[in-house]
C-alpha atoms as a PDB file:
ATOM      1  CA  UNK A   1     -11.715  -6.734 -26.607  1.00  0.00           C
ATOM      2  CA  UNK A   2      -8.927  -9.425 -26.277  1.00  0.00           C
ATOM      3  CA  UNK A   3      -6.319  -8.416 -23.702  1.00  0.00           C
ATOM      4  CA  UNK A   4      -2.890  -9.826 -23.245  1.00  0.00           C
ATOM      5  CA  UNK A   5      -0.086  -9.158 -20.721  1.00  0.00           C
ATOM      6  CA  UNK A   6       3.720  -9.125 -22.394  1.00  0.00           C
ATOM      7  CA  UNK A   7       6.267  -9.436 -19.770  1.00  0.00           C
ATOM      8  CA  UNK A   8       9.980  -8.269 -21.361  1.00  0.00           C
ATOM      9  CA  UNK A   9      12.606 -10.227 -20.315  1.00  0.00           C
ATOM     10  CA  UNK A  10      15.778  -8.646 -21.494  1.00  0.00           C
ATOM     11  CA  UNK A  11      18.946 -10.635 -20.049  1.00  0.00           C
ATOM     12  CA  UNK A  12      21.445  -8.045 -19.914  1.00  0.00           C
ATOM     13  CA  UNK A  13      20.674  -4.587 -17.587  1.00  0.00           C
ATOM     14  CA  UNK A  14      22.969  -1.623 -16.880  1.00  0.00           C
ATOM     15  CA  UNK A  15      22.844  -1.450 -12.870  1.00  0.00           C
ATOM     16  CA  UNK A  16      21.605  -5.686 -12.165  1.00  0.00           C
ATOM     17  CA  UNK A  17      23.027  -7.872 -14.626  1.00  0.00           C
ATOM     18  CA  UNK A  18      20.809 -10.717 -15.117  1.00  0.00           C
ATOM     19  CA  UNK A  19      18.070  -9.847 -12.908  1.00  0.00           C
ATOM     20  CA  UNK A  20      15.123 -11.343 -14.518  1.00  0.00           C
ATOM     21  CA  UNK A  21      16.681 -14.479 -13.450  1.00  0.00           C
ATOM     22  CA  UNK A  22      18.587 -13.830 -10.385  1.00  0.00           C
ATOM     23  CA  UNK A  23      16.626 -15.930  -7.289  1.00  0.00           C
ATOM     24  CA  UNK A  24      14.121 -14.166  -5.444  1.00  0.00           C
ATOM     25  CA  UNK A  25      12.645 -16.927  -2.732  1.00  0.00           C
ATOM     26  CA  UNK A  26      13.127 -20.056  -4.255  1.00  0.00           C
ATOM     27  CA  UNK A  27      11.624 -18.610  -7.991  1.00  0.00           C
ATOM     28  CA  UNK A  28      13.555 -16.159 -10.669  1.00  0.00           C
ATOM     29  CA  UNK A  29      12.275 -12.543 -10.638  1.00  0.00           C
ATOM     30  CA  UNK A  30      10.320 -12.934 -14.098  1.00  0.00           C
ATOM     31  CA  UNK A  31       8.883 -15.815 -12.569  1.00  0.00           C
ATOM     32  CA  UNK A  32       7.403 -13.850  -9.361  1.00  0.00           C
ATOM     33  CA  UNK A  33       6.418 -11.204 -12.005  1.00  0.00           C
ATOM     34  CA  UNK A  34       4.167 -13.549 -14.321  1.00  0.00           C
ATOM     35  CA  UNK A  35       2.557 -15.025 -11.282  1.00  0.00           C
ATOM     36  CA  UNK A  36       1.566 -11.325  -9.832  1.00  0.00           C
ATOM     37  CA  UNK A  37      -0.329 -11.037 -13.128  1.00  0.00           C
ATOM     38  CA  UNK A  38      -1.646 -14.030 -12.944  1.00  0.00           C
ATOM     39  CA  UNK A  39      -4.189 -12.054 -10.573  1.00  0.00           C
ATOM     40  CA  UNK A  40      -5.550  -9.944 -13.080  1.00  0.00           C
ATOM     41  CA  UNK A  41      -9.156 -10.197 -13.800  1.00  0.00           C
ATOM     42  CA  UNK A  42      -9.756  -9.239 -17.127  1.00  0.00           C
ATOM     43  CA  UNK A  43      -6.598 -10.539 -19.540  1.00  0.00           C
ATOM     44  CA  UNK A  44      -7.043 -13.797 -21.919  1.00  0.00           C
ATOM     45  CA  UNK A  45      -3.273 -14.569 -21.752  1.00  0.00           C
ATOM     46  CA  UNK A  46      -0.149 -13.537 -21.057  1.00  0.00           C
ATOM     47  CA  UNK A  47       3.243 -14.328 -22.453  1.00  0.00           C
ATOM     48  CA  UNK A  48       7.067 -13.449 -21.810  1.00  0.00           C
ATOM     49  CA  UNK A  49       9.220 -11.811 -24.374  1.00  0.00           C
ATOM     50  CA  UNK A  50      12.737 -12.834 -23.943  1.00  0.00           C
ATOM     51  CA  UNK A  51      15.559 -11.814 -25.679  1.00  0.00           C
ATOM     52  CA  UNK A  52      17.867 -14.939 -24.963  1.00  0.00           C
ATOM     53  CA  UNK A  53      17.816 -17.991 -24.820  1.00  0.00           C
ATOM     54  CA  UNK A  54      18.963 -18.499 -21.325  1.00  0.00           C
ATOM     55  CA  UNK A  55      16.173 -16.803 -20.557  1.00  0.00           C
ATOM     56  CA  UNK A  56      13.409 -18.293 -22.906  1.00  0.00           C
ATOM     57  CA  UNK A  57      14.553 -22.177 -21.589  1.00  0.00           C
ATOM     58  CA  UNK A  58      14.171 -20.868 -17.827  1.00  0.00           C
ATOM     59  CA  UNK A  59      10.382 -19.413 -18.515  1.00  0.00           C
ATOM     60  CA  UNK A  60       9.410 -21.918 -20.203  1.00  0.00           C
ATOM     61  CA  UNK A  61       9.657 -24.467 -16.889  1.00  0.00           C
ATOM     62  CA  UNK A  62       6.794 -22.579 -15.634  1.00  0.00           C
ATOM     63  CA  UNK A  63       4.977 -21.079 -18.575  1.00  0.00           C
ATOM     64  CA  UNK A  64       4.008 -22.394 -22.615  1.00  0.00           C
ATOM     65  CA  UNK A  65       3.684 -18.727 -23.178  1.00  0.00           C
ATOM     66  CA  UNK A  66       7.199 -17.886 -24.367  1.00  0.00           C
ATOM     67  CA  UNK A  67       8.311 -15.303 -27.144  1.00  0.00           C
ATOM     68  CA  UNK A  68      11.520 -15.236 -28.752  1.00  0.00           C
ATOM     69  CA  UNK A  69      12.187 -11.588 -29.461  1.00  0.00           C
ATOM     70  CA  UNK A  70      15.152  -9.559 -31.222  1.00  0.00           C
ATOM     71  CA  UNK A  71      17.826  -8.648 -29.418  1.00  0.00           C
ATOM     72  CA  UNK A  72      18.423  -5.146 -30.749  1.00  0.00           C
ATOM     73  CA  UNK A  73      14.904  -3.252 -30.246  1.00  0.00           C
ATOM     74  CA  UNK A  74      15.586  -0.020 -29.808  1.00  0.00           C
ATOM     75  CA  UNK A  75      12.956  -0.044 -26.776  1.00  0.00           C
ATOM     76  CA  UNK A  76      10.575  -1.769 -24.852  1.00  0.00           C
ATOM     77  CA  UNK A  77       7.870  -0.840 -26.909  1.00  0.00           C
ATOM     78  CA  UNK A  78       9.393  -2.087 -30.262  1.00  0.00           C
ATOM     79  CA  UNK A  79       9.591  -5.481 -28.024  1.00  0.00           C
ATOM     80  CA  UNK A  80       5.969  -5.253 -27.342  1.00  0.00           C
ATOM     81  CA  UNK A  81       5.191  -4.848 -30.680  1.00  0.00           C
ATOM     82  CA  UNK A  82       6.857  -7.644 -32.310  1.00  0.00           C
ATOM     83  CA  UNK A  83       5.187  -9.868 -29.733  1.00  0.00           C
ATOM     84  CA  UNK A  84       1.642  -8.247 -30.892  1.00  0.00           C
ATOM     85  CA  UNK A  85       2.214  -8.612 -34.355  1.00  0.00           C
ATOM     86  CA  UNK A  86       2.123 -12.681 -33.590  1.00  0.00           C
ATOM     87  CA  UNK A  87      -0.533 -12.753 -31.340  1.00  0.00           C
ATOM     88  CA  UNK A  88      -4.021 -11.453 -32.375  1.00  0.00           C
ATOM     89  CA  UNK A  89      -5.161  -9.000 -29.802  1.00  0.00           C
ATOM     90  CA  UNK A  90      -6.925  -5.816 -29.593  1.00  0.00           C
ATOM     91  CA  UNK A  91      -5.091  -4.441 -26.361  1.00  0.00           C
ATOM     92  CA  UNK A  92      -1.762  -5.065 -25.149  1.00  0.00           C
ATOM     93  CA  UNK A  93      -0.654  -4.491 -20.967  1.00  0.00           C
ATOM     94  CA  UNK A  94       3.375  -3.942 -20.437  1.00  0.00           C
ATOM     95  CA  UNK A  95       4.423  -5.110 -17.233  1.00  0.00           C
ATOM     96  CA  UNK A  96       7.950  -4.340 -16.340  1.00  0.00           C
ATOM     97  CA  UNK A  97       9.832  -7.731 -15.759  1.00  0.00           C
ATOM     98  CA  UNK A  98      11.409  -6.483 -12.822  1.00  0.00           C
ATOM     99  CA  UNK A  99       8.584  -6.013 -10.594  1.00  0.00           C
ATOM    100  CA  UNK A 100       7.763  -9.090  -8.753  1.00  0.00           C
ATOM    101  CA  UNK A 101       5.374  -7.144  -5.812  1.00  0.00           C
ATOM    102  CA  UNK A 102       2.960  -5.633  -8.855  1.00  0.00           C
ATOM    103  CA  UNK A 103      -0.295  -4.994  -8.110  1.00  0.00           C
ATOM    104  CA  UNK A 104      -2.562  -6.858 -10.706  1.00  0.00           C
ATOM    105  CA  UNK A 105      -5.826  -4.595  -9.846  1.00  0.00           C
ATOM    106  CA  UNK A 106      -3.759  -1.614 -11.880  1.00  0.00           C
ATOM    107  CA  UNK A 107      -3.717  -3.789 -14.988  1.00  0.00           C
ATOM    108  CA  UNK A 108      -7.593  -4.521 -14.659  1.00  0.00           C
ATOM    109  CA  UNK A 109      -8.361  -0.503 -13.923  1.00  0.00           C
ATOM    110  CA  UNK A 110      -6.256   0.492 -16.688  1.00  0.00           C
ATOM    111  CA  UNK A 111      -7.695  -1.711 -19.261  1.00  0.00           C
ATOM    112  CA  UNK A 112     -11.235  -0.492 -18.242  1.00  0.00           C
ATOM    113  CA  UNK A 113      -9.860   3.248 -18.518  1.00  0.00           C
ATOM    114  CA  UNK A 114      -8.362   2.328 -22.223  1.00  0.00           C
ATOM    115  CA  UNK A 115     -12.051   0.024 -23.176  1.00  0.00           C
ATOM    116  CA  UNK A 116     -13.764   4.043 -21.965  1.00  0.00           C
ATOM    117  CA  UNK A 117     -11.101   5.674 -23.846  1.00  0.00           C
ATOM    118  CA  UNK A 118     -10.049   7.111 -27.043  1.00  0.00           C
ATOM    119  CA  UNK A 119      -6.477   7.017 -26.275  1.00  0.00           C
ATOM    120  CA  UNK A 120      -4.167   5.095 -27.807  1.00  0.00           C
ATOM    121  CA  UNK A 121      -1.884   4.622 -25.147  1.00  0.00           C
ATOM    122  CA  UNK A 122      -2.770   4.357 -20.858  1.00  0.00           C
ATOM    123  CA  UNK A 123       0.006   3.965 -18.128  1.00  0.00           C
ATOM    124  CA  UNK A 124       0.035   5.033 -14.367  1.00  0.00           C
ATOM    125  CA  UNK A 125       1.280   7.644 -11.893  1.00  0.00           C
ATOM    126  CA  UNK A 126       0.892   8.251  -7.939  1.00  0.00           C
ATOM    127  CA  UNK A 127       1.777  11.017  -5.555  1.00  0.00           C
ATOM    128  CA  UNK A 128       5.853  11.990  -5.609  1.00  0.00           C
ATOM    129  CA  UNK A 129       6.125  11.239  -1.367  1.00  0.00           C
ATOM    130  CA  UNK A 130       8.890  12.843  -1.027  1.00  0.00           C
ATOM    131  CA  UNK A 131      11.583  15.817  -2.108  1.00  0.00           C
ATOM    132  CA  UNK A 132      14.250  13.078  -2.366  1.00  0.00           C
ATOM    133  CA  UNK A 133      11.458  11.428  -5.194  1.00  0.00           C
ATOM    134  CA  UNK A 134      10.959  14.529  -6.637  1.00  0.00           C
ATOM    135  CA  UNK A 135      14.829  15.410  -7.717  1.00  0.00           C
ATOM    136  CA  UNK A 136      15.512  12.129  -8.518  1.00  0.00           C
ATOM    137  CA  UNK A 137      16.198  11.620 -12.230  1.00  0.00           C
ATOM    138  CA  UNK A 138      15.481   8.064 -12.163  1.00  0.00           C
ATOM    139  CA  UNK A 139      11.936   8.403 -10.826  1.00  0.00           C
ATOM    140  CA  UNK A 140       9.964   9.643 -13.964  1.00  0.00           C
ATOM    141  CA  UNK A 141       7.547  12.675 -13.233  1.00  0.00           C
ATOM    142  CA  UNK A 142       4.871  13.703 -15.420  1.00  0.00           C
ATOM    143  CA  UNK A 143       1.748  16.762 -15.716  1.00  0.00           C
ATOM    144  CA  UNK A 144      -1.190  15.486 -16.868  1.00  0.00           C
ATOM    145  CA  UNK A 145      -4.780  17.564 -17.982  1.00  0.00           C
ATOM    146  CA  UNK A 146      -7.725  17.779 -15.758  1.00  0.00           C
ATOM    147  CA  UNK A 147      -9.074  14.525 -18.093  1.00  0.00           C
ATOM    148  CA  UNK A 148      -6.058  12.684 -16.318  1.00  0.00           C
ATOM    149  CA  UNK A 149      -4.196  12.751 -20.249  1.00  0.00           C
ATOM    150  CA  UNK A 150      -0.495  13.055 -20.237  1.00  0.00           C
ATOM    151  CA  UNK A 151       1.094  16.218 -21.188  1.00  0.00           C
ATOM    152  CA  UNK A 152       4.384  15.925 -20.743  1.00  0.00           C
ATOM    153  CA  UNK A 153       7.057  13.221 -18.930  1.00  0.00           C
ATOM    154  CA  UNK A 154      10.335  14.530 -17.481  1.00  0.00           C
ATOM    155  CA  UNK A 155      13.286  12.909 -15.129  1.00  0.00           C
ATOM    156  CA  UNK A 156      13.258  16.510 -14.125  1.00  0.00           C
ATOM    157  CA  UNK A 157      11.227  18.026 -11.270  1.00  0.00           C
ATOM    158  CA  UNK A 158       7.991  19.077 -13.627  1.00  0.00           C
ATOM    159  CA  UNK A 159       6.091  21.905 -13.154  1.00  0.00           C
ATOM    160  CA  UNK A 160       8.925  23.870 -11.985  1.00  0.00           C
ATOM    161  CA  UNK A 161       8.071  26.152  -9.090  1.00  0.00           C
ATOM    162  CA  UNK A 162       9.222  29.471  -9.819  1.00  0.00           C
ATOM    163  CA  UNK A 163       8.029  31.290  -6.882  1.00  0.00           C
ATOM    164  CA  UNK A 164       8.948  29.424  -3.813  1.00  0.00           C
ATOM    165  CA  UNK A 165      11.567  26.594  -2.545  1.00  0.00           C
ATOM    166  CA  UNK A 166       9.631  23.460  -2.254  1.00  0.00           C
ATOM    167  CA  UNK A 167       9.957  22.095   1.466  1.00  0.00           C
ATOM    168  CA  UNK A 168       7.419  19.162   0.460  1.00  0.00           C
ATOM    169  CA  UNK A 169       6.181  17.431  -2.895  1.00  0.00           C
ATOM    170  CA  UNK A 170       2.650  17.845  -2.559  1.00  0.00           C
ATOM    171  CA  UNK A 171       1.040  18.292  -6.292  1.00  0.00           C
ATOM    172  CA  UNK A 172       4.045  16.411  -8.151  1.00  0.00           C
ATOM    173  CA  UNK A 173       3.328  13.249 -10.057  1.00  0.00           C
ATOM    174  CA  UNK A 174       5.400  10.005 -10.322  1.00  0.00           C
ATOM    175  CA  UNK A 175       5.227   7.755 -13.570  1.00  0.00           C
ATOM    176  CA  UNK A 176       4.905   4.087 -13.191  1.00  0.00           C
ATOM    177  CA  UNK A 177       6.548   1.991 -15.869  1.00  0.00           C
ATOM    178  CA  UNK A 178       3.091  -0.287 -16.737  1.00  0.00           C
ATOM    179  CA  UNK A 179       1.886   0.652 -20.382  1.00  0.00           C
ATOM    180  CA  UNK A 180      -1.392  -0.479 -22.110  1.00  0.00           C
ATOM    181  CA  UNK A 181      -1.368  -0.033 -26.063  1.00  0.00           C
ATOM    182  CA  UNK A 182      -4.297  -0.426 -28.497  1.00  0.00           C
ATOM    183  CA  UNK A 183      -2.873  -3.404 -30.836  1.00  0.00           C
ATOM    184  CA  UNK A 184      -3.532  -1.419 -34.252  1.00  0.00           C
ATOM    185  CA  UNK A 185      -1.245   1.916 -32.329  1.00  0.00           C
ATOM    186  CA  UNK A 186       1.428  -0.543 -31.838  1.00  0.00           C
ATOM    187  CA  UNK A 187       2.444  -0.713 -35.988  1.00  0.00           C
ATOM    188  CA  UNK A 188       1.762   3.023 -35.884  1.00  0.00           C
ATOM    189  CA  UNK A 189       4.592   3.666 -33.260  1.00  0.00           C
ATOM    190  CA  UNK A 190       7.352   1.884 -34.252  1.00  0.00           C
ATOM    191  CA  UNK A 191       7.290   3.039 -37.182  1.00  0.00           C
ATOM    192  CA  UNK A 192       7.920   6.823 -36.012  1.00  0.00           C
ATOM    193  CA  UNK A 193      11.673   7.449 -35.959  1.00  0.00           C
ATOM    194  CA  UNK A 194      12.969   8.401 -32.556  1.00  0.00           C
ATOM    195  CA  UNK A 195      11.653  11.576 -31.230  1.00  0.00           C
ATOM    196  CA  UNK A 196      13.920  14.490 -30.188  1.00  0.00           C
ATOM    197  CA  UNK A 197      12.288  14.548 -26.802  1.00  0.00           C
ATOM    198  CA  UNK A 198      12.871  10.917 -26.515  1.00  0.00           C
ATOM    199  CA  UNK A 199      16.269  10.873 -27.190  1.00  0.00           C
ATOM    200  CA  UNK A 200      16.619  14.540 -24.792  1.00  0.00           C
ATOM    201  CA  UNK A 201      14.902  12.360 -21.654  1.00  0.00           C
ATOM    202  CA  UNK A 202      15.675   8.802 -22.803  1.00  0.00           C
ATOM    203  CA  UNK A 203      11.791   8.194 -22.255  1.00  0.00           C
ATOM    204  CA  UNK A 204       9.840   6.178 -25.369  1.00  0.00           C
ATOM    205  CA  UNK A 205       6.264   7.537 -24.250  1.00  0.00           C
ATOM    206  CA  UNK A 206       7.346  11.208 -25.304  1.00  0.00           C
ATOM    207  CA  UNK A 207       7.827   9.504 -29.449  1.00  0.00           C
ATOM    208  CA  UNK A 208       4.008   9.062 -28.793  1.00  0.00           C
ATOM    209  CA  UNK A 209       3.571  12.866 -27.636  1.00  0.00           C
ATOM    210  CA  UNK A 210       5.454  14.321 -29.751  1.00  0.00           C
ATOM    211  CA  UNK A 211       4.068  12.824 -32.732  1.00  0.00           C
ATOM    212  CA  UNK A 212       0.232  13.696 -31.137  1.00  0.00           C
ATOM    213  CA  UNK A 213      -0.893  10.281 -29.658  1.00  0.00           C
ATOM    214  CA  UNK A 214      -2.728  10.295 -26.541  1.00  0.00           C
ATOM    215  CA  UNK A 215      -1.502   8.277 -23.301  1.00  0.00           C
ATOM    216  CA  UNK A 216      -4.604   8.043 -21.281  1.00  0.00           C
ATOM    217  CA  UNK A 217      -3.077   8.524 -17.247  1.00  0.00           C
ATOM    218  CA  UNK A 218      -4.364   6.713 -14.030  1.00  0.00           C
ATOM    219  CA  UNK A 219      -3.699   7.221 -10.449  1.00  0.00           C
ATOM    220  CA  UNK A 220      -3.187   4.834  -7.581  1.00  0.00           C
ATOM    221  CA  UNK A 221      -1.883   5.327  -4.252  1.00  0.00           C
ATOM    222  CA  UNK A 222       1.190   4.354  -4.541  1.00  0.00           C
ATOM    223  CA  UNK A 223       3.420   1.530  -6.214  1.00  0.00           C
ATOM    224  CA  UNK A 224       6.488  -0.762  -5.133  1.00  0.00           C
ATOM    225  CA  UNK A 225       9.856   0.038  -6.666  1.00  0.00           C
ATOM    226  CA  UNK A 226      11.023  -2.444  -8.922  1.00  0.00           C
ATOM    227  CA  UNK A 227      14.315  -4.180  -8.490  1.00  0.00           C
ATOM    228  CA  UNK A 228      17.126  -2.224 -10.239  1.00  0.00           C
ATOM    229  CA  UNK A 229      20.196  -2.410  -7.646  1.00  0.00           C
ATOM    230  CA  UNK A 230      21.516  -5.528  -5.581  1.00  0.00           C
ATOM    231  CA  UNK A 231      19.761  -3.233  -3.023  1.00  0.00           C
ATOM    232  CA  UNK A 232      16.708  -3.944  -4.271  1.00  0.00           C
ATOM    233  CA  UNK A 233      16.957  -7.455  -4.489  1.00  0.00           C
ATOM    234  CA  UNK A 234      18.168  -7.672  -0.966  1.00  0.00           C
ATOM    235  CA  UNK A 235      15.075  -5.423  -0.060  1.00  0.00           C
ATOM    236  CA  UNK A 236      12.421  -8.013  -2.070  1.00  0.00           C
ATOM    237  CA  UNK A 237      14.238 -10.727  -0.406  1.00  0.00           C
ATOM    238  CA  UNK A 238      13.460  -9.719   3.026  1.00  0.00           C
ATOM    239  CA  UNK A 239      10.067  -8.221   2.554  1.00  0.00           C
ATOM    240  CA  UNK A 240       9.058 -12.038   1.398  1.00  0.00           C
ATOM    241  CA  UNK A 241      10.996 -13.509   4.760  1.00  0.00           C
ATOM    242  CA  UNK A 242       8.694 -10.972   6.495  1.00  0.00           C
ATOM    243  CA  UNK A 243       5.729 -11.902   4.992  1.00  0.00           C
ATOM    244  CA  UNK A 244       6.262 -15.319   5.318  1.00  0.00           C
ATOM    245  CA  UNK A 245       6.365 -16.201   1.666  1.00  0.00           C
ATOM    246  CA  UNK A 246       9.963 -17.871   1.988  1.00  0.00           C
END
């Protein structure tokens, strides 16, 4: 089963213009991104989808891998899939360009979990920490079966508790933005229009849900925010000056 990693690199963001090429130690964000997958294990390749060509000159100083990709994708996924329609593959890992502390052993469990699975989609979730996590719409929750399958995704605080005021979030589930697609799903999916749940939650996986595709769920501890905010730059920044990386 061929594996590659696709790395979107959209220019323009809502809350960090520019990010994916805003310094971070001496090397752009997508930069620190490609060379935390780098670690994976079990990928053949793994290329950069950019969306501008600011951005496509700038990867290409450290990487041959390089996709030119349209501009006006309706999602991430669409921008996936245009870079697997070019590329023969039989499995396709999503890493979030904005994540330059990723842990590459997730992309190496999750494409065992999808090579055991029948799914046609994976991603990843950990333990909610904390009740600030929980109500925060920005931190995706999710409910999954006892097979670890998705059943539903919501900004909102999911299940509700109906019989008692949470003091902790012990139980709850936080989504992690890393997505692994079977190559033959991907032609499948964009060609579903957008989903009423989608466009309710502004979250692509529920197209897949709604329209009865699986999304095959594993855990890990815990996960590193990616970098959204000038806060979260500053906060990358310094946890490399304390590691001793710049």
């Amino acid at each position: 089963m061929k594996t590659i990693i696709v790395i979107p690199a959209r220019l323009q963001s809502t809350r960090l213009p520019r990010k994916v090429l805003l310094d971070l130690g001496g090397k752009p964000v997508i930069q620190r991104v490609y060379e935390a997958c780098l670690q994976s294990a079990l990928h053949q390749e793994i290329w950069i989808a950019a969306d501008d060509q600011e951005v496509f000159d700038l990867c290409k100083t450290f990487t041959g891998n390089v996709l030119m990709t349209r501009v006006d994708h309706p999602s991430g996924t669409d921008r996936i899939a245009e870079v697997a329609s070019n590329i023969k593959c039989d499995l396709v890992i999503n890493v979030q360009g904005d994540e330059p502390f990723f842990d590459a052993t997730i992309i190496d469990r999750l494409i065992t979990a999808m090579q055991q699975s029948n799914a046609d989609m994976g991603s990843v979730y950990a333990p909610v920490e904390t009740i600030d996590e929980l109500h925060n719409p920005n931190l995706v929750k999710l409910v999954t079966d006892a097979d670890d399958f998705a059943v539903y995704f919501s900004r909102y605080a999911i299940p509700y508790s109906r019989d008692r005021i949470l003091e902790d979030a012990s139980g709850y589930k936080k989504h992690m933005g890393v997505y692994a697609y079977k190559a033959s799903f991907l032609p499948e999916f964009v060609k579903l229009p957008v989903s009423f749940l989608e466009r309710s939650e502004k979250l692509e996986q529920l197209r897949a849900l709604e329209n009865g595709y699986k999304i095959k769920m594993i855990a890990v501890a815990g996960f590193e925010k990616g970098i959204d905010t000038p806060e979260d730059l500053e906060h990358a920044r310094k946890k490399l000056a304390d590691n001793g990386i710049i």
